[in-house]
Protein backbone atom coordinates (compact mmCIF):
# COMPACT_ATOMS: atom_id res chain seq x y z
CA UNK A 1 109.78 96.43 83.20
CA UNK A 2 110.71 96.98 86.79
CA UNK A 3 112.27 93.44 87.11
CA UNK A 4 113.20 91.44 83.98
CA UNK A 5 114.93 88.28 85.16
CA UNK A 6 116.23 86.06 82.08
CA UNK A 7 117.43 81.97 82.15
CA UNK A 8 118.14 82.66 85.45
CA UNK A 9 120.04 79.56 87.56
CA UNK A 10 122.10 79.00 91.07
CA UNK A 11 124.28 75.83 91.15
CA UNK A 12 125.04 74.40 94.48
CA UNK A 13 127.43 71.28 93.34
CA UNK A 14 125.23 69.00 91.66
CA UNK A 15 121.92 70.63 92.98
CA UNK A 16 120.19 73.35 90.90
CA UNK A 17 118.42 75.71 93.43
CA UNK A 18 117.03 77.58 90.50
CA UNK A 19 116.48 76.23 87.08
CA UNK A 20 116.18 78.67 84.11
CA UNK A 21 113.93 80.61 85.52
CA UNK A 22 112.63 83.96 83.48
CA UNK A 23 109.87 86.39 84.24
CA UNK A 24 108.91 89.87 84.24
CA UNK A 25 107.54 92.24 87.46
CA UNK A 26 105.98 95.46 86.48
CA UNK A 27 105.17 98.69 87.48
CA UNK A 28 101.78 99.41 89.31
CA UNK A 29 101.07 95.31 90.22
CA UNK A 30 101.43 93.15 92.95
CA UNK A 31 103.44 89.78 92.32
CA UNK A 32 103.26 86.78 93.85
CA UNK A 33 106.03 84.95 94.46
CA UNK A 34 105.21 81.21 95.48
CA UNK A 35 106.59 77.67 95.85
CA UNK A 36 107.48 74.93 98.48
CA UNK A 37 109.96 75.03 100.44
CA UNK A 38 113.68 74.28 98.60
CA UNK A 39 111.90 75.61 95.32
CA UNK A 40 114.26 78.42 95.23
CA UNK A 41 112.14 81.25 95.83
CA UNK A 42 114.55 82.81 98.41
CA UNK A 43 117.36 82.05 96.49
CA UNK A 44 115.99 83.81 93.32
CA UNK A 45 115.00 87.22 95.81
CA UNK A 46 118.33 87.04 97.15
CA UNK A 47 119.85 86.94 93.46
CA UNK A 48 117.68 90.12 92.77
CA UNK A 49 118.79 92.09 95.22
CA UNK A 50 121.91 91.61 94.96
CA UNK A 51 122.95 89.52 98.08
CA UNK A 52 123.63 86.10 96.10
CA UNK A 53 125.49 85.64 92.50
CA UNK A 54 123.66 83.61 89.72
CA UNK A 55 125.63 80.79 87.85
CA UNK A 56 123.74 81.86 84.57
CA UNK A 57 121.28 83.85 83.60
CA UNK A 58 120.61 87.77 83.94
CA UNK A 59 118.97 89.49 85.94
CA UNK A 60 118.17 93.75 85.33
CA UNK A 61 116.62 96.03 87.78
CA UNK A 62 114.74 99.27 86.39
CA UNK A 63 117.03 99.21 83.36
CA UNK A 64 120.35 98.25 85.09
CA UNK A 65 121.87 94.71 85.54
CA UNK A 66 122.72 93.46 88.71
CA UNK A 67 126.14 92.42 88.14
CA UNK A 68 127.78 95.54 85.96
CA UNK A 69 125.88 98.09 88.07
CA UNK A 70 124.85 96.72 91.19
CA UNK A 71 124.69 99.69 93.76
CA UNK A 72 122.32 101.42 91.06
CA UNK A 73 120.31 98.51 90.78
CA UNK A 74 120.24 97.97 95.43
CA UNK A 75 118.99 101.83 95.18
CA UNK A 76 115.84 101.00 93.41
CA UNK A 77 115.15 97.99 95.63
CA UNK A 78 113.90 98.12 99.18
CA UNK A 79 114.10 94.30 100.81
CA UNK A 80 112.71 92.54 103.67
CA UNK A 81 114.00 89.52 104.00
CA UNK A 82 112.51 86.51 105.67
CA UNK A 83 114.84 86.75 108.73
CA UNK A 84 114.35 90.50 109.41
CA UNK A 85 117.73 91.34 110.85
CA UNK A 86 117.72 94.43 112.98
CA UNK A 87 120.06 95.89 115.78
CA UNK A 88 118.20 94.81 118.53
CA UNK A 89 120.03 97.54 121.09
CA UNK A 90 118.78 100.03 118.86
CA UNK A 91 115.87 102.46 119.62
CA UNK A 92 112.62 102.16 116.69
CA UNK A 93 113.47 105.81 115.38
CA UNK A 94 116.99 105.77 116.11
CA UNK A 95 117.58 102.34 113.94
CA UNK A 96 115.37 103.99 110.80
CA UNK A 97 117.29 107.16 110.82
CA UNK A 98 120.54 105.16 110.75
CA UNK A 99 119.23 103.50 107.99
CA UNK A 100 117.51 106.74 106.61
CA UNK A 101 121.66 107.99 106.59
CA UNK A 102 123.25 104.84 104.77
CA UNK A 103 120.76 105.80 102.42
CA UNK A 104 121.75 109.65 102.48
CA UNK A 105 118.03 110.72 102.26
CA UNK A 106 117.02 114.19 102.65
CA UNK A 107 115.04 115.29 105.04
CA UNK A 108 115.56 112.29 107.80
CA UNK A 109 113.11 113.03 110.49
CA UNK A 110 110.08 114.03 108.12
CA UNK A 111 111.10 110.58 106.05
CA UNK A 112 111.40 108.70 109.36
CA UNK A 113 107.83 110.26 110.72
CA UNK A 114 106.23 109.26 107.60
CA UNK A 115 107.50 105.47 107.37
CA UNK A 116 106.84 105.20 111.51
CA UNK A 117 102.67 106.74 110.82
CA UNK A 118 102.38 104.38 107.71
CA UNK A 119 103.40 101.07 109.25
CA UNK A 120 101.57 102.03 112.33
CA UNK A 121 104.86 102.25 114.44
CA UNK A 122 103.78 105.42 116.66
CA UNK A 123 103.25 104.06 119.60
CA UNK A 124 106.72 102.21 119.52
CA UNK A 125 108.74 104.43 118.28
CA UNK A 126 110.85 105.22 121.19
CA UNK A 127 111.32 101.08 122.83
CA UNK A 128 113.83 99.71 122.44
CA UNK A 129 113.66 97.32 119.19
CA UNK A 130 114.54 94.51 121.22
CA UNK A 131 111.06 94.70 123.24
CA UNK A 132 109.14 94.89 120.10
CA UNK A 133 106.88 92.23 119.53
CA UNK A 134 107.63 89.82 116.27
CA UNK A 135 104.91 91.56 114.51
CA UNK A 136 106.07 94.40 115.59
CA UNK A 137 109.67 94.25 114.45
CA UNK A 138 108.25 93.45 111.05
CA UNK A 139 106.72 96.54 111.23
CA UNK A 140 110.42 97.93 111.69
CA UNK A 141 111.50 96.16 108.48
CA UNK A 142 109.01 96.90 105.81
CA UNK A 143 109.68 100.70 107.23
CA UNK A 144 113.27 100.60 106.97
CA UNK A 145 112.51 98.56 103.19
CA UNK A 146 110.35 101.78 102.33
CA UNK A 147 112.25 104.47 103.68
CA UNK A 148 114.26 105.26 100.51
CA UNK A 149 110.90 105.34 98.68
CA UNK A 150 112.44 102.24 96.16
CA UNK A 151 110.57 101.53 92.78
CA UNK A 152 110.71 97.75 93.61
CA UNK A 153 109.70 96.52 97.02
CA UNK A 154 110.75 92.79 97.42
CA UNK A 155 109.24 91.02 100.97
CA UNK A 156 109.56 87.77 101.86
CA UNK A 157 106.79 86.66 104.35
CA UNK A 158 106.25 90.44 105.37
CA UNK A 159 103.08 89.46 107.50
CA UNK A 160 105.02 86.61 109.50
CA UNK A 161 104.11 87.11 113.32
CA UNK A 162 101.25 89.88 113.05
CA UNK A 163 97.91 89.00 114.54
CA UNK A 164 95.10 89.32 112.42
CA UNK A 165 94.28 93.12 112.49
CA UNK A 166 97.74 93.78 111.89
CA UNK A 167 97.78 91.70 108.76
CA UNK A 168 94.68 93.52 107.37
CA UNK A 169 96.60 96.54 108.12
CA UNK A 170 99.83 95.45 106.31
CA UNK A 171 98.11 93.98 103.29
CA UNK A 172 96.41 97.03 102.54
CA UNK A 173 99.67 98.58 102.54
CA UNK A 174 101.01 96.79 100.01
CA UNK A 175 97.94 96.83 98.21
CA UNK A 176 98.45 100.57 97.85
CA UNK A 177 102.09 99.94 97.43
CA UNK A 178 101.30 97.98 94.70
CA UNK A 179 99.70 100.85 92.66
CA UNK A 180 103.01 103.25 92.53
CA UNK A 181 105.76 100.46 92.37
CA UNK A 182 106.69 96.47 91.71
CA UNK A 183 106.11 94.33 94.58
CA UNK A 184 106.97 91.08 94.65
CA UNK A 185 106.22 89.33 97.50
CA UNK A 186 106.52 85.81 98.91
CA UNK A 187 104.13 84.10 101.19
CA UNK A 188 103.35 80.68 102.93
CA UNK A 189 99.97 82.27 103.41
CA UNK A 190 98.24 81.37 100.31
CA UNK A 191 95.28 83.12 101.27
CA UNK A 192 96.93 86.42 101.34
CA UNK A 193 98.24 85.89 97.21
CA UNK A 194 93.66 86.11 96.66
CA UNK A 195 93.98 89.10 98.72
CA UNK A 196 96.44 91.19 97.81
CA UNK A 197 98.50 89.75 94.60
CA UNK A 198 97.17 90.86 91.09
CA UNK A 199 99.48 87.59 89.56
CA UNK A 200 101.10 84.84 90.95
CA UNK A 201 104.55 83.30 90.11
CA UNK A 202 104.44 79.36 91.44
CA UNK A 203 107.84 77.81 91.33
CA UNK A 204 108.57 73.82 91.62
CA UNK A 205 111.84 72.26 92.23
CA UNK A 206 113.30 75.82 90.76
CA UNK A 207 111.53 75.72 87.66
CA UNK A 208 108.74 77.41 86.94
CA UNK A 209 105.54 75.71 87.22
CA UNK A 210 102.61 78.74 86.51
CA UNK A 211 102.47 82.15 85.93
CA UNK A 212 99.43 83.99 85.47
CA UNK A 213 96.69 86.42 87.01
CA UNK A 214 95.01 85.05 90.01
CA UNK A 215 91.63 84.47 88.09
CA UNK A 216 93.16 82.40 84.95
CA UNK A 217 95.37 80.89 87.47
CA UNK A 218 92.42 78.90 89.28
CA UNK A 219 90.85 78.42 85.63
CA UNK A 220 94.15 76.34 84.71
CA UNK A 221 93.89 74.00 87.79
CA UNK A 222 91.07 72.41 86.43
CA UNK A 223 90.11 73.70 82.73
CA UNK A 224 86.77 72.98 83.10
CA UNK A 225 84.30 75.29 84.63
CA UNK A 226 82.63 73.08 87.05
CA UNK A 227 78.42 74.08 89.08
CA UNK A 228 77.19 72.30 91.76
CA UNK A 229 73.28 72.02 92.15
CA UNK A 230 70.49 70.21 93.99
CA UNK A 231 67.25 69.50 92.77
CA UNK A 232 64.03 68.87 95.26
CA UNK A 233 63.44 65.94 93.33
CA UNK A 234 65.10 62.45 92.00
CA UNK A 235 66.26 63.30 88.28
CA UNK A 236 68.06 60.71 85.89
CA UNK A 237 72.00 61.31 85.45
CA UNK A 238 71.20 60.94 81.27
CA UNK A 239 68.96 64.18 81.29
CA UNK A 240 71.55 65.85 83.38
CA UNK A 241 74.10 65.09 80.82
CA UNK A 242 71.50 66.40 78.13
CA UNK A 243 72.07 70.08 79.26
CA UNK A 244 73.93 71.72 76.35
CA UNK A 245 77.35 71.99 76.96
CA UNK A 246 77.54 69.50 79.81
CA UNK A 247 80.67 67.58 79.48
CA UNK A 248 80.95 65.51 82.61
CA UNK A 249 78.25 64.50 85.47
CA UNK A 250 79.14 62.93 88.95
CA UNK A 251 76.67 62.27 91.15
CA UNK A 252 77.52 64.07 95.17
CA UNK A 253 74.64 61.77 96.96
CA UNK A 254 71.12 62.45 97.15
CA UNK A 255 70.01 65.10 94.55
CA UNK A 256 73.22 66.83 94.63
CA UNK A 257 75.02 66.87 91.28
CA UNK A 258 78.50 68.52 90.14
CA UNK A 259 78.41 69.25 86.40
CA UNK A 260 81.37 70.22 84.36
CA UNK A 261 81.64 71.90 80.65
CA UNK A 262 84.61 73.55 79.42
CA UNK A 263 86.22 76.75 80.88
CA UNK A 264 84.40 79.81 79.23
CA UNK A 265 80.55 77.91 79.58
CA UNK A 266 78.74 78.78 82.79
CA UNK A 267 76.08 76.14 83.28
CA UNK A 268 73.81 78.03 85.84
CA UNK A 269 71.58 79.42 83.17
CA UNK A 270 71.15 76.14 81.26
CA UNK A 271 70.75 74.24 84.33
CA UNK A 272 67.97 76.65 85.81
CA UNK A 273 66.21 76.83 82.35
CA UNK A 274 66.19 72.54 82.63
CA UNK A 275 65.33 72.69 85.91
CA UNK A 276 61.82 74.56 85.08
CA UNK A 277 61.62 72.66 82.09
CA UNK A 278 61.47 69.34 84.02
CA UNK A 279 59.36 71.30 86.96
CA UNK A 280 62.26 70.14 88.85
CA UNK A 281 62.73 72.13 92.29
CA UNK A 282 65.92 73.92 92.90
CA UNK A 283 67.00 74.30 95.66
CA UNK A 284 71.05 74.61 95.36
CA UNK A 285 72.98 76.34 92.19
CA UNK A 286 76.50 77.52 92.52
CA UNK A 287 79.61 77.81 90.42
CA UNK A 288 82.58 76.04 92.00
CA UNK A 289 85.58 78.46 92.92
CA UNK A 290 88.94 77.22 93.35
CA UNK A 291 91.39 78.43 95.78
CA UNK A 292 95.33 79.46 95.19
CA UNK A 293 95.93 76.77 97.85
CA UNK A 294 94.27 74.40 95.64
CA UNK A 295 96.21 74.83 92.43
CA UNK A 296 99.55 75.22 94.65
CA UNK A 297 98.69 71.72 95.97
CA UNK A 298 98.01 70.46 91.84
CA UNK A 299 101.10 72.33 90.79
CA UNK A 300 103.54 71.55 93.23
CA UNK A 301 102.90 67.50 93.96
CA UNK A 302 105.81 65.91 93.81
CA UNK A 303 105.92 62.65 91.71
């Protein structure tokens, strides 16, 4: 495992930021790395890298813990935090070969040229990073996060600021990030954990609240796999609840029905095989998809 973190928890007096929290990020997938805010996402990122002690727990970074060997553990990790600090005076490609030399790569100007064509900084590469757009100094941070070609990437809200070609730019970035090293990446966007995230981590009050792929994770928000359908006709709500392995019928108005059975029995067949049975007319059948925003909403309700 790239990241193994283990009982994991951050005291502040008598708050608990994070609560026991353990996981695992691999190799080759994209995690994401959600929760409200005050759940202690940022906290546990900033514990990871390095920036921010635990008060228990332990946390190990491709094989080496945090604590007994952190500067091997901060080489294997490229960050960008939330608030992407950068020297503002600085030019684009002078700041990333600075940063290219703390990091004592070889090669600086072919590394540098390579980071500045892949985040799509070569048009800007010689302003000043002060006259950079937002979404443009983020571009400046995941480079500078990449330049030492890190197994783990960790960004927090790495598409904050970009307009909307830019984020289908970055995403598919990480995306192909995602296949050669652990990224674990935090969003308010929930939209973008469908897009680019092959699991999600959703944390609650600093525990942990779900973790699973994006697919099972929308089956657990409702454990019942739920169609919607309209017939051209009245029908009665007892032949609807007939249908073999029908569980639950609510009527939507009209001829519109929403009928549920349990998570691994799709309905469409046996509704459209009732529907011709009855010489019923069909003219709406659809499987009901839940969004990530949904089940953050189901998971993360306080009270």
């Amino acid at each position: 495992m790239s990241v193994k973190v283990k009982n994991l928890s951050k005291v502040y007096g008598a708050q608990r930021a994070v609560d026991d929290l353990s996981f695992e990020a691999r190799k080759g997938e994209v995690l994401g790395f959600l929760g409200p805010n005050g759940a202690g996402k940022t906290t546990t990122m900033k514990i990871i890298t390095g920036y921010l002690p635990q008060t228990e727990g332990q946390v190990e970074v491709c094989g080496f813990d945090v604590n007994a060997r952190p500067m091997e553990a901060r080489a294997c990790i490229g960050y960008l935090p939330e608030h992407n600090p950068l020297y503002k005076d600085m030019y684009v490609r002078e700041y990333l070969e600075f940063t290219a030399g703390l990091h004592a790569i070889a090669r600086v100007r072919q590394r540098v040229d390579e980071m500045v064509e892949r985040t799509g900084l070569s048009s800007h590469r010689h302003k000043h990073i002060g006259e950079l757009s937002k979404g443009y100094r983020q571009r400046v941070g995941l480079a500078q996060a990449m330049l030492h070609d890190p197994q783990v990437l960790i960004l927090d809200e790495p598409t904050s600021g970009l307009d909307p070609n830019q984020i289908v730019e970055i995403r598919q970035l990480i995306k192909e990030l995602g296949r050669e090293k652990t990224v674990i990446l935090s969003t308010h966007i929930l939209g973008e954990v469908e897009a680019v995230c092959d699991r999600a981590i959703i944390i609650n009050q600093g525990k942990i609240a779900a973790d699973a792929t994006i697919s099972d994770l929308k089956k657990q928000f409702t454990g019942q796999s739920i169609v919607t359908v309209e017939f051209g006709k009245p029908v009665d709500k007892k032949l609807l609840a007939g249908i073999a392995g029908v569980q639950a019928v609510q009527s939507l108005g009209g001829n519109r029905w929403q009928l549920s059975a349990a998570t691994d029995h799709d309905l469409r067949a046996d509704v459209s095989a009732f529907a011709s049975q009855q010489g019923l007319p069909l003219l709406e059948l659809h499987k009901e998809v839940f969004s990530v925003e949904e089940v953050f909403q189901q998971l993360t309700k306080q009270g």
